[in-house]
C-alpha atoms as a PDB file:
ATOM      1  CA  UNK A   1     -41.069 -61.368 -81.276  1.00  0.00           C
ATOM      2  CA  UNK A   2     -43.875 -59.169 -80.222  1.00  0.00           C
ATOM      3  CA  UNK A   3     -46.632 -60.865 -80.944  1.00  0.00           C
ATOM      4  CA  UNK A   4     -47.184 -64.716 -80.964  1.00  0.00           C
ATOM      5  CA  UNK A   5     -47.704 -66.596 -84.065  1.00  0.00           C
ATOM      6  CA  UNK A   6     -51.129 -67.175 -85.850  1.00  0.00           C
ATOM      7  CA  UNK A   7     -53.209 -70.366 -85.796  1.00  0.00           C
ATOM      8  CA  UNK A   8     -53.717 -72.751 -83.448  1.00  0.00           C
ATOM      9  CA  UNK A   9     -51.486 -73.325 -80.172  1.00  0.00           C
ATOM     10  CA  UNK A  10     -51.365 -76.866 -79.179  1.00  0.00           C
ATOM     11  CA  UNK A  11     -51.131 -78.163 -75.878  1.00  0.00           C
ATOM     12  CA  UNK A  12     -47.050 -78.102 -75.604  1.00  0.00           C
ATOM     13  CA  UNK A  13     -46.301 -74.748 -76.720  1.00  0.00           C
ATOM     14  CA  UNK A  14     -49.092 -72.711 -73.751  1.00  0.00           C
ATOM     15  CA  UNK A  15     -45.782 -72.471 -71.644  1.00  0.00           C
ATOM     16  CA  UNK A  16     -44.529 -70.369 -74.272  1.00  0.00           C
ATOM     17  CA  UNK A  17     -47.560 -68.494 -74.859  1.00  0.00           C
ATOM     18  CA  UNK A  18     -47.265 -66.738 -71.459  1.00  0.00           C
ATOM     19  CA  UNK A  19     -44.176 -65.756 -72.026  1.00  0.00           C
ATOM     20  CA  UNK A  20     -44.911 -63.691 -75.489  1.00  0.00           C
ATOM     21  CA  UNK A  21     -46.115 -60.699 -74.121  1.00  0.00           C
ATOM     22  CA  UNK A  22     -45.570 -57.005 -74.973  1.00  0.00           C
ATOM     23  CA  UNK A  23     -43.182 -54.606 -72.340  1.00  0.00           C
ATOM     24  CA  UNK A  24     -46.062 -52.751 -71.832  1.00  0.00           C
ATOM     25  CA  UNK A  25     -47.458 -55.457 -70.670  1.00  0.00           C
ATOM     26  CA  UNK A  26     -44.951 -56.741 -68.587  1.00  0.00           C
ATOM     27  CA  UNK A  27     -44.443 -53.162 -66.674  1.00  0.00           C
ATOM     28  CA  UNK A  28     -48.167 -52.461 -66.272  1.00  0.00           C
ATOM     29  CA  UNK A  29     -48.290 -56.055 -64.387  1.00  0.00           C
ATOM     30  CA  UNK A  30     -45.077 -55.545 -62.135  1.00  0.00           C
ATOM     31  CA  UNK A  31     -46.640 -52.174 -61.163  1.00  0.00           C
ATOM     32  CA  UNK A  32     -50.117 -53.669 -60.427  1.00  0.00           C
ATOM     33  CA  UNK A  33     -48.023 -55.972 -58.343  1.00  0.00           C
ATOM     34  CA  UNK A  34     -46.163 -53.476 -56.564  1.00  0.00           C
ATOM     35  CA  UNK A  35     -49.215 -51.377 -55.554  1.00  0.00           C
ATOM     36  CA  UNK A  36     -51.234 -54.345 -54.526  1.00  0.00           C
ATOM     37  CA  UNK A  37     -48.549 -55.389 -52.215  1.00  0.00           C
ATOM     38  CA  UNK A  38     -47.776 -52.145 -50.852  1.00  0.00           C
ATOM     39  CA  UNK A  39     -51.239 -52.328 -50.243  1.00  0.00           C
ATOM     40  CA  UNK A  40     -51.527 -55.122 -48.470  1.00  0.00           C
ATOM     41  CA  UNK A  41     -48.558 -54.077 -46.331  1.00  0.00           C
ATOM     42  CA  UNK A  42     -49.797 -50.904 -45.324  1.00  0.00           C
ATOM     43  CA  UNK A  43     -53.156 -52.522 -44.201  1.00  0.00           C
ATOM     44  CA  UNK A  44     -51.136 -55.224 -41.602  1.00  0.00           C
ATOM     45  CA  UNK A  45     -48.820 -52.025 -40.113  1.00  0.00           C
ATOM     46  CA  UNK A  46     -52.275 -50.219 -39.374  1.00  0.00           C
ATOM     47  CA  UNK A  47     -53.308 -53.248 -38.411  1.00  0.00           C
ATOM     48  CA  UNK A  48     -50.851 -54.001 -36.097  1.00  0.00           C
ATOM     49  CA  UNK A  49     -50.550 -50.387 -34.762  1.00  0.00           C
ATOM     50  CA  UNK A  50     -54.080 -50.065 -34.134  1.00  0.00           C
ATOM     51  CA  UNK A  51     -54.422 -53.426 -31.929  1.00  0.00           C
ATOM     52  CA  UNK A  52     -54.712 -52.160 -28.147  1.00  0.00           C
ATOM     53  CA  UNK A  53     -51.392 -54.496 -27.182  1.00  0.00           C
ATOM     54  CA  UNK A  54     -49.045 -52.198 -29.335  1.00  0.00           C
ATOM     55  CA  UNK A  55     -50.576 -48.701 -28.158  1.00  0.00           C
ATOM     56  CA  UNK A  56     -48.092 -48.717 -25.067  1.00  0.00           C
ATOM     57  CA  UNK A  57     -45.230 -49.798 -27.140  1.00  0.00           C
ATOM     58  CA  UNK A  58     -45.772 -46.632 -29.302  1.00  0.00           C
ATOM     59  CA  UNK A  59     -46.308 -44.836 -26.266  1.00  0.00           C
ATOM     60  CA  UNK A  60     -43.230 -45.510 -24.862  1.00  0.00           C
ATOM     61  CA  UNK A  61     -41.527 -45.116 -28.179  1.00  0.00           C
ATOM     62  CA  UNK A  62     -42.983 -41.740 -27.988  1.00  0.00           C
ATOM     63  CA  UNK A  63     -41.906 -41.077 -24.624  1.00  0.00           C
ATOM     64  CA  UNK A  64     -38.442 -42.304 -25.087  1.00  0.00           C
ATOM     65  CA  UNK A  65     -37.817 -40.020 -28.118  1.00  0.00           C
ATOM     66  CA  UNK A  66     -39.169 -37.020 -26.100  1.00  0.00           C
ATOM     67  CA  UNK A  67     -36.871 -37.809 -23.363  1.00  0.00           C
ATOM     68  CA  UNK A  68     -33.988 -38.490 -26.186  1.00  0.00           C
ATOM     69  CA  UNK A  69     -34.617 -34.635 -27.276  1.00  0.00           C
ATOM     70  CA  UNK A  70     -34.635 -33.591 -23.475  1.00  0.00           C
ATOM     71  CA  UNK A  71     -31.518 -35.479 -22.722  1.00  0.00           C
ATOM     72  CA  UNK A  72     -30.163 -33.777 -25.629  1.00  0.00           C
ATOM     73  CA  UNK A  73     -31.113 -30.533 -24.929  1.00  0.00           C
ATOM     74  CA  UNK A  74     -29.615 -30.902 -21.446  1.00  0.00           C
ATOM     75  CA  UNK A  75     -26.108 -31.523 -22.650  1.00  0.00           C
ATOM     76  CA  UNK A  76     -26.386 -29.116 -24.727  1.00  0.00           C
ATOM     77  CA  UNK A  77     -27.074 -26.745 -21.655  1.00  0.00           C
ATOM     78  CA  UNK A  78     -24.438 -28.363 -19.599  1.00  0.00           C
ATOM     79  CA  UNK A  79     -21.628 -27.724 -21.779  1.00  0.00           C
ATOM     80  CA  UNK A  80     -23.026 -24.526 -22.767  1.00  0.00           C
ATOM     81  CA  UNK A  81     -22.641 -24.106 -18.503  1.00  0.00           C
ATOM     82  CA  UNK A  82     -18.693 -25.325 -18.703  1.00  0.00           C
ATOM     83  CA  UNK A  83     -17.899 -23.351 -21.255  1.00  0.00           C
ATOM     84  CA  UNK A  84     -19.170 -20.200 -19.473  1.00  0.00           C
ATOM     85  CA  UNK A  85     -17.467 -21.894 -16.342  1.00  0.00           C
ATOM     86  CA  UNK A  86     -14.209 -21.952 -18.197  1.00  0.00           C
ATOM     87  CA  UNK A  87     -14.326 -18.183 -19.174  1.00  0.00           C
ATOM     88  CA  UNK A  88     -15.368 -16.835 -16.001  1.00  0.00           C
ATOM     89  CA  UNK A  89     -12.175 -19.195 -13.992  1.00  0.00           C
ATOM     90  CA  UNK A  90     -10.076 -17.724 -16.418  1.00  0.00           C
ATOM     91  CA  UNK A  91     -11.271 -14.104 -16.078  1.00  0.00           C
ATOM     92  CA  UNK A  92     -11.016 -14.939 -11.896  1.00  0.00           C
ATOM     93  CA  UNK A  93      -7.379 -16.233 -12.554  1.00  0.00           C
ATOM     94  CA  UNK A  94      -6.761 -13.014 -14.797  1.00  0.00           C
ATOM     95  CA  UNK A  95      -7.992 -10.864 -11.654  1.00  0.00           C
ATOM     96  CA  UNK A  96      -5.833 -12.385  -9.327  1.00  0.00           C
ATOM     97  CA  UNK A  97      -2.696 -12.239 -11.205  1.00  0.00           C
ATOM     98  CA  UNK A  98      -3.845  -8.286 -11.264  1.00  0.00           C
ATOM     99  CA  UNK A  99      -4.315  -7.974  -7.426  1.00  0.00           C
ATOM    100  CA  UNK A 100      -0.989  -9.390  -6.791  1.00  0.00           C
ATOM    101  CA  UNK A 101       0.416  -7.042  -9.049  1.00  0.00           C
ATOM    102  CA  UNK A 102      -1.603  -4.404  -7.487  1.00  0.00           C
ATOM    103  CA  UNK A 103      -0.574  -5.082  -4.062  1.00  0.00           C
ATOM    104  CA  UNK A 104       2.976  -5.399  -5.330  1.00  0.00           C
ATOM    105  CA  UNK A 105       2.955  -1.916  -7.030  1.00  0.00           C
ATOM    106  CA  UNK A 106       1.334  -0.379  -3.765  1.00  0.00           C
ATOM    107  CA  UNK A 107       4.347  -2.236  -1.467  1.00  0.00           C
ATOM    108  CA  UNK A 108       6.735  -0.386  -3.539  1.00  0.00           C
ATOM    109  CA  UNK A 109       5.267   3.065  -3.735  1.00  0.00           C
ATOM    110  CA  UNK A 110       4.788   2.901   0.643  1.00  0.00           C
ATOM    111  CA  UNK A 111       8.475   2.160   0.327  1.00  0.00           C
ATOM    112  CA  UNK A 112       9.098   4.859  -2.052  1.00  0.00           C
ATOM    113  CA  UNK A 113       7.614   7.319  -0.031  1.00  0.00           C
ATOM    114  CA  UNK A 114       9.347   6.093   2.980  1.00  0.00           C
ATOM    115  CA  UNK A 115      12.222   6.373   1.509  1.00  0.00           C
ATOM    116  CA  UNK A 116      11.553  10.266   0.303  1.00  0.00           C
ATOM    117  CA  UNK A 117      10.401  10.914   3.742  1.00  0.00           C
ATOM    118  CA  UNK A 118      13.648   9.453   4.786  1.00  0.00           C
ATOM    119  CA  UNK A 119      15.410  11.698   2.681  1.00  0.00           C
ATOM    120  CA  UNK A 120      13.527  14.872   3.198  1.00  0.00           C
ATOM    121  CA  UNK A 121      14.361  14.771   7.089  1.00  0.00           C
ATOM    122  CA  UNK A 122      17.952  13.927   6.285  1.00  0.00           C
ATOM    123  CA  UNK A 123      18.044  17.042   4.151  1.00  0.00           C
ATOM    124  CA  UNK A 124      18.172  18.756   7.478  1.00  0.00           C
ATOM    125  CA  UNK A 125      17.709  23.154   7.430  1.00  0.00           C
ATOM    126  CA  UNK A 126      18.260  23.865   3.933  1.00  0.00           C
ATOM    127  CA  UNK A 127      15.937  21.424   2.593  1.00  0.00           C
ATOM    128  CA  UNK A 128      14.173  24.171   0.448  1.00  0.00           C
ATOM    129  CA  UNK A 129      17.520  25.332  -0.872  1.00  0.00           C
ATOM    130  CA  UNK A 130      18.063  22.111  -2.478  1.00  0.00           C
ATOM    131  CA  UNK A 131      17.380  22.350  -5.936  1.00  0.00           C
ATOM    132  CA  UNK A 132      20.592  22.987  -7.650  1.00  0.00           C
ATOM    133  CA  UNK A 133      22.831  20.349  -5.755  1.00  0.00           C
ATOM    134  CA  UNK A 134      24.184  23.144  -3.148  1.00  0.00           C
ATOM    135  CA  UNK A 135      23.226  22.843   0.040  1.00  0.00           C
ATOM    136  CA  UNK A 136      24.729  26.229   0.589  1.00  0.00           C
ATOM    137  CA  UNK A 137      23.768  27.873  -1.860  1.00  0.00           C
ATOM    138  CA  UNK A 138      21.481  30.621  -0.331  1.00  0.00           C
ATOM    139  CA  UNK A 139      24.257  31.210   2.899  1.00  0.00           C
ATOM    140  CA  UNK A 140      26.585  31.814  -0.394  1.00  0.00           C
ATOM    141  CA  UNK A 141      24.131  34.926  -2.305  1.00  0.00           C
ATOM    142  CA  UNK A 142      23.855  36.343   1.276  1.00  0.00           C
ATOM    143  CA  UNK A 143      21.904  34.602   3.712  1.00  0.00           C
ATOM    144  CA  UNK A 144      19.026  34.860   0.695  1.00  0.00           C
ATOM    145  CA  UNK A 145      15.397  33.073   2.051  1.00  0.00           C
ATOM    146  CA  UNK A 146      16.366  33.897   5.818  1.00  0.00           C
ATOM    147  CA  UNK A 147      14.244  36.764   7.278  1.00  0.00           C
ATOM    148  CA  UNK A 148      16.773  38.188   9.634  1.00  0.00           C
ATOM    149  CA  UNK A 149      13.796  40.240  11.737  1.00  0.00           C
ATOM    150  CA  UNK A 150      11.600  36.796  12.507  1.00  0.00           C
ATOM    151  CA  UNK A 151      14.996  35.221  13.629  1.00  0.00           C
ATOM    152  CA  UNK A 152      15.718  37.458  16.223  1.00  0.00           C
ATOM    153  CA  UNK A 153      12.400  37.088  17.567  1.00  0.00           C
ATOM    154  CA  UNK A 154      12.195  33.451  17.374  1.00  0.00           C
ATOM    155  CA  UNK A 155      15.491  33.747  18.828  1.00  0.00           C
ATOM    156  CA  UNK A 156      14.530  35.871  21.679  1.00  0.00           C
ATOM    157  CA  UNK A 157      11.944  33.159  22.418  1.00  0.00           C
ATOM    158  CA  UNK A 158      14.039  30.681  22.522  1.00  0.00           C
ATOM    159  CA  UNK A 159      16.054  32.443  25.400  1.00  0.00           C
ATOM    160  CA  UNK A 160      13.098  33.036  27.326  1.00  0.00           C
ATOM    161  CA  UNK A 161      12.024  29.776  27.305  1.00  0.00           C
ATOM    162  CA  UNK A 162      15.434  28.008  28.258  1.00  0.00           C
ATOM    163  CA  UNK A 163      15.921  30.709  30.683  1.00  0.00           C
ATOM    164  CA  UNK A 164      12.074  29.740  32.838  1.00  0.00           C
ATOM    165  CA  UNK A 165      12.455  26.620  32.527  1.00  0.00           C
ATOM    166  CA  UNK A 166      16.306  26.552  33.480  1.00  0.00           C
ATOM    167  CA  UNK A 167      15.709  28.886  36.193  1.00  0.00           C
ATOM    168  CA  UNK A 168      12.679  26.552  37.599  1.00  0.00           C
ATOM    169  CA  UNK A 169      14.937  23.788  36.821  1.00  0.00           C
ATOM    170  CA  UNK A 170      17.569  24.682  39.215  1.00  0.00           C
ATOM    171  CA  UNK A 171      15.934  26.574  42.128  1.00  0.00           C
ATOM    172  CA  UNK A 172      15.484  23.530  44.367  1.00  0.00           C
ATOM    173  CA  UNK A 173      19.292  23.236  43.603  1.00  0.00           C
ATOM    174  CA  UNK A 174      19.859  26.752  44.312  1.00  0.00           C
ATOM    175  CA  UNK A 175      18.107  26.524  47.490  1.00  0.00           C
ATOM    176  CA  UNK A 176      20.555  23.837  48.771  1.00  0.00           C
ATOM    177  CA  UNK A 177      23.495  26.179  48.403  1.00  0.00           C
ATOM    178  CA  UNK A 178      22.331  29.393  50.182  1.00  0.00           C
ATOM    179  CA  UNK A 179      21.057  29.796  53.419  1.00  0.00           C
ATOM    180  CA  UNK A 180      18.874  32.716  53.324  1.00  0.00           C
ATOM    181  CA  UNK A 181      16.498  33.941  50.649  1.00  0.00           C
ATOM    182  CA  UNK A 182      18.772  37.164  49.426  1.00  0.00           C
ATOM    183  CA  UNK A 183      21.360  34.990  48.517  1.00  0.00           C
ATOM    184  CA  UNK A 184      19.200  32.922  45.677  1.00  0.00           C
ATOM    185  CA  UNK A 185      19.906  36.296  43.889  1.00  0.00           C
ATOM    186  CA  UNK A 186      23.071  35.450  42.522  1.00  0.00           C
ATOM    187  CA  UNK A 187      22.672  31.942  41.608  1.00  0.00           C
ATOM    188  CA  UNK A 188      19.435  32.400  40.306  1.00  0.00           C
ATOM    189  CA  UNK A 189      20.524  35.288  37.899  1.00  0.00           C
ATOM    190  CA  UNK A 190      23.164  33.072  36.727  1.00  0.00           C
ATOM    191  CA  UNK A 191      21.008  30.131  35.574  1.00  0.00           C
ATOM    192  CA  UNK A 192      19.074  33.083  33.902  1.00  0.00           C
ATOM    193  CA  UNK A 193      21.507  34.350  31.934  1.00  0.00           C
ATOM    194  CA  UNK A 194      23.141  31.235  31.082  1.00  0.00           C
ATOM    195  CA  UNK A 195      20.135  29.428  30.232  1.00  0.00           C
ATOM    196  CA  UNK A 196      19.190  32.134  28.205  1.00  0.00           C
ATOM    197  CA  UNK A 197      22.420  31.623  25.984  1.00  0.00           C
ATOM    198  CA  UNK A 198      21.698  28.273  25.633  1.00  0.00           C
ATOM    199  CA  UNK A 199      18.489  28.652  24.595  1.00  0.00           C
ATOM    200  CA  UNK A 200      19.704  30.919  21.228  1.00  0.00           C
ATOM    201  CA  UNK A 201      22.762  28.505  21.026  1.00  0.00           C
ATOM    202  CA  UNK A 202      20.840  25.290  21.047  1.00  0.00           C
ATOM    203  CA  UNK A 203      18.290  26.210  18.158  1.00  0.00           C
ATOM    204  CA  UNK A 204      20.679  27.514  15.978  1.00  0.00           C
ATOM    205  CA  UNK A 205      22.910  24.343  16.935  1.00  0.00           C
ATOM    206  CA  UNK A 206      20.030  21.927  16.471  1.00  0.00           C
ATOM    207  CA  UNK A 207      18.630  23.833  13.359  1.00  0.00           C
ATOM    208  CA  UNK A 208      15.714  21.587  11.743  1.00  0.00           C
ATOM    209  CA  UNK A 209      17.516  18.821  12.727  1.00  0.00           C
ATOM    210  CA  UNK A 210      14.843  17.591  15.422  1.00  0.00           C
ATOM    211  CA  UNK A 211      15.625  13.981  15.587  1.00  0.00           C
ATOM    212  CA  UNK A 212      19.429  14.039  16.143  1.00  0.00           C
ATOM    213  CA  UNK A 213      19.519  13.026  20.399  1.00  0.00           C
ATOM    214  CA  UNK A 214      22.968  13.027  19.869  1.00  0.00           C
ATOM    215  CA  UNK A 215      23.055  16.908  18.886  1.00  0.00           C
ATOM    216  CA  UNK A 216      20.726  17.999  21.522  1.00  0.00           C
ATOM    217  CA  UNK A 217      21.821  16.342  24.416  1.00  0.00           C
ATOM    218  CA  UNK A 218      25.670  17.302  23.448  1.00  0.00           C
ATOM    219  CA  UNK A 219      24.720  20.575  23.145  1.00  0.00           C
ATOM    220  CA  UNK A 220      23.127  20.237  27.019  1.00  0.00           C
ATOM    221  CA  UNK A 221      26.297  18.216  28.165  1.00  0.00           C
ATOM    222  CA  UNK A 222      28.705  21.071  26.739  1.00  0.00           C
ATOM    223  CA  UNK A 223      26.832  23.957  28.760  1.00  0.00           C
ATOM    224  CA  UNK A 224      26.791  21.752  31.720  1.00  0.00           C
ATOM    225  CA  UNK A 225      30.472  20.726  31.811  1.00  0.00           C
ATOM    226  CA  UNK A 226      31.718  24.228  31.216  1.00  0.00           C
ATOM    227  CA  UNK A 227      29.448  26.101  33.731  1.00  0.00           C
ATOM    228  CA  UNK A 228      30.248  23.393  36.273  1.00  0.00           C
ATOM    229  CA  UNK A 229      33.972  23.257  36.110  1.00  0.00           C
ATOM    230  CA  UNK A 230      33.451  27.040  36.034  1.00  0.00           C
ATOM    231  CA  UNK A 231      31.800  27.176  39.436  1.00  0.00           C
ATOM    232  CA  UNK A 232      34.364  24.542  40.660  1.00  0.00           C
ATOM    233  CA  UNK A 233      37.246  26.878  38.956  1.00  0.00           C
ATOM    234  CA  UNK A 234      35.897  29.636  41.383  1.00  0.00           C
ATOM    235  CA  UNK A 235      36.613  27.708  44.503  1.00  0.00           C
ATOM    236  CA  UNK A 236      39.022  26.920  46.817  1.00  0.00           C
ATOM    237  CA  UNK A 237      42.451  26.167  44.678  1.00  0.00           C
ATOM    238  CA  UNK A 238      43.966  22.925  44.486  1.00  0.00           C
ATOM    239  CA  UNK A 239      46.298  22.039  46.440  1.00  0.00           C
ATOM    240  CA  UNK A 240      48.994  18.963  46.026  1.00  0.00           C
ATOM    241  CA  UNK A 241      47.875  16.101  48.094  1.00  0.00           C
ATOM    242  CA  UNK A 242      45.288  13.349  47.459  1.00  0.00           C
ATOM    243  CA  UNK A 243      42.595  14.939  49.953  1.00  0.00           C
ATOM    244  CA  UNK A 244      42.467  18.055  47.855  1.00  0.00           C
ATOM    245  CA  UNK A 245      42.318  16.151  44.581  1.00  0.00           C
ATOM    246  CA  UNK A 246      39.275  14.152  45.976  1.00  0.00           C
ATOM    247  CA  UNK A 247      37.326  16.837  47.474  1.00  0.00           C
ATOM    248  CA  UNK A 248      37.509  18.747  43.702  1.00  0.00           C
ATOM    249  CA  UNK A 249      36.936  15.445  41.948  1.00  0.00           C
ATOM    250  CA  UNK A 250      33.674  15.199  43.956  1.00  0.00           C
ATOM    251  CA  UNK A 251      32.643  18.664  44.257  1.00  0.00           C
ATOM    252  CA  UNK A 252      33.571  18.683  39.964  1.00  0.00           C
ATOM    253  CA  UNK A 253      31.071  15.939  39.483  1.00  0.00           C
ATOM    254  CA  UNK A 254      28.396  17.694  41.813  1.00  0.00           C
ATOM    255  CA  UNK A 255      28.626  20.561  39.739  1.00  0.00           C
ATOM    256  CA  UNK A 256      28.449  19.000  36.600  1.00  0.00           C
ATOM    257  CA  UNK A 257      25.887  17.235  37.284  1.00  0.00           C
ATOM    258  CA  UNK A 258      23.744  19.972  38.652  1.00  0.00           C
ATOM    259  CA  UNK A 259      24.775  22.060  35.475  1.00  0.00           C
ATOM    260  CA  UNK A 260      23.866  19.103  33.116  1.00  0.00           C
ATOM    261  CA  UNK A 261      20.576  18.986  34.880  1.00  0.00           C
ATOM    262  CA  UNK A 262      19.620  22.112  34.270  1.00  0.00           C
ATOM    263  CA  UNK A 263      20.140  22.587  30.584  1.00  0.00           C
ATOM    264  CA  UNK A 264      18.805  19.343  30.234  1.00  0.00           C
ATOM    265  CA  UNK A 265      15.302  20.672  31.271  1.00  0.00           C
ATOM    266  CA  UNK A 266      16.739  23.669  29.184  1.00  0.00           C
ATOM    267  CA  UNK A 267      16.662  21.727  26.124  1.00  0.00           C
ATOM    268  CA  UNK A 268      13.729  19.080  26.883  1.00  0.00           C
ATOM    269  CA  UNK A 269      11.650  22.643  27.300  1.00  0.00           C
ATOM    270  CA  UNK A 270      12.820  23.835  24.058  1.00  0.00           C
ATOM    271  CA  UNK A 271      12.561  20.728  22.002  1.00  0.00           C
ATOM    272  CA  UNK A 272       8.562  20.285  23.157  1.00  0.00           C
ATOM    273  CA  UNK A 273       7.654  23.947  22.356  1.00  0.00           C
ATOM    274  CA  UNK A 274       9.510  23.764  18.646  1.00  0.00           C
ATOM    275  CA  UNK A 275       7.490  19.876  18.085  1.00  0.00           C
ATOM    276  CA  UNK A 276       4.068  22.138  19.585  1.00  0.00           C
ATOM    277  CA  UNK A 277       4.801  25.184  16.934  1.00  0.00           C
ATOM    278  CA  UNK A 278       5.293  27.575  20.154  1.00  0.00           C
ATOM    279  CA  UNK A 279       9.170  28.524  18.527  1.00  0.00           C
ATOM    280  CA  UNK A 280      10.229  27.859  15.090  1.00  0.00           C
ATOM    281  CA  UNK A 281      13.632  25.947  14.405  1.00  0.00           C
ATOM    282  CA  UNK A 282      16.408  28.026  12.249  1.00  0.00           C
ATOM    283  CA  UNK A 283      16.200  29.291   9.646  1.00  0.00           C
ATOM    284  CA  UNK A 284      12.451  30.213   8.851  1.00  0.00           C
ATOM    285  CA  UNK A 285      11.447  30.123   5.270  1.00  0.00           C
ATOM    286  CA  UNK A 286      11.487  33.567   3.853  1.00  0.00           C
ATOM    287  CA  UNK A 287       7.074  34.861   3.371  1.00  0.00           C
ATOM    288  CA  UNK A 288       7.676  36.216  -0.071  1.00  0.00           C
ATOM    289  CA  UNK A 289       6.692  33.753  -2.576  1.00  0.00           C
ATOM    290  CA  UNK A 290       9.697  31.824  -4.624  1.00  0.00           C
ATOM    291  CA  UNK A 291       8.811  31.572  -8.410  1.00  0.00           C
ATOM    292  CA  UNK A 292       9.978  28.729 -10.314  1.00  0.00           C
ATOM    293  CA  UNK A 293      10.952  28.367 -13.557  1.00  0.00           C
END
């Protein structure tokens, strides 16, 4: 019930009596209760925090949490620091893979051009003739490309020069063979002239073909075998005994060699002034422009 009965309350029943109470009652007390105890609590924690012995505890509590926060914003910096670590390895691993590929591409292109280099001095004279397939091709529509005036004068330089330096060549060896100074005539005229032909024969032998040693110095050991056994042809005749083959075998080899001497200078003169630009190899390019299509 909500209210307690009427009348009078004897001794045994007060028990009961404080238990017959409205809810309104009841929550206003339990409230009361709750506030007075809260305040009570709250007085002891100020209390306790504001007694001198529990200042450095808070104080360090403080502390600790500020170096918590500092710790944490640390890490956070650190692995901010490996992540940008891990990007920039990666980007260094990425370059590196590109140099190597770099230096690889930059091998092959010095090989390619070696190998065009290669091929442009194997071409040989008609190296500018070259662009159909034919290496013949301009000898075939009529010498076309070739200036036939500028040949005969590089030509005519060539036989100048083989003929000096032939003729200085083989004046000591003329001077062995004659024994007065009107008699260096002959030989001397004959090292001109035939150094002369060897100096038109051996650039249109040798061409552009600069590097062949076997070319040039066959060309020198043909003119020096024929215009020695010539010489030796002119001589006494051969007779049929092993004296007179002897004395020709030797004398054959001295004129050879003498021969092979002097178109050897021959051709070491004319090979120096065609690498120095003093005679041009055959053919000579043509000075009218070429269009192309």
């Amino acid at each position: 019930p909500s209210t307690c009965p009427k009348g009078p309350i004897s001794p045994q029943l007060k028990p009961l009596t404080l238990k017959c109470s409205g809810n309104s009652e009841e929550q206003e007390t339990s409230n009361g209760l709750k506030d007075a105890l809260s305040g009570i609590l709250g007085k002891q924690v100020e209390e306790l925090l504001n007694r001198e012995e529990n200042k450095g505890l808070l104080d360090g509590l403080e502390k600790a949490s500020e170096r918590v926060e500092i710790a944490k914003r640390q890490l956070a910096e650190i692995e901010k620091q490996e992540l940008e670590a891990r990007l920039l390895r990666n980007y260094i691993d990425q370059l590196e893979s590109r140099a190597s590929e770099i230096a690889e591409t930059q091998q092959e292109i010095s090989q390619a051009r070696a190998m065009i280099e290669e091929a442009e001095r194997s071409l040989g004279p008609n190296e500018a003739n070259y662009g159909d397939g034919n290496a013949f091709s301009s000898q075939e529509d009529g010498e076309e490309g070739i200036d036939t005036d500028k040949e005969r004068v590089e030509s005519l330089k060539a036989a100048l020069i083989s003929a000096i330096v032939g003729t200085l060549a083989g004046f000591p060896i003329s001077l062995t063979q004659v024994s007065s100074t009107t008699q260096l005539l002959l030989p001397l005229s004959l090292n001109f002239i035939s150094c002369a032909l060897f100096g038109v024969t051996f650039r249109y032998a040798v061409r552009r073909d600069l590097d062949n040693f076997q070319l040039k110095t066959g060309t020198s050991a043909a003119f020096g075998f024929v215009k020695g056994l010539g010489t030796l042809g002119g001589g006494a005749p051969l007779e049929l005994d092993p004296g007179s083959f002897l004395s020709h075998a030797v004398d054959g080899a001295v004129y050879v060699s003498q021969n092979l001497l002097v178109f050897l200078f021959a051709a070491v003169g004319l090979d120096f002034c065609i690498k120095m630009r003093i005679l041009s190899p055959f053919p000579m390019k043509r000075s009218a422009p070429r269009t192309d299509t």
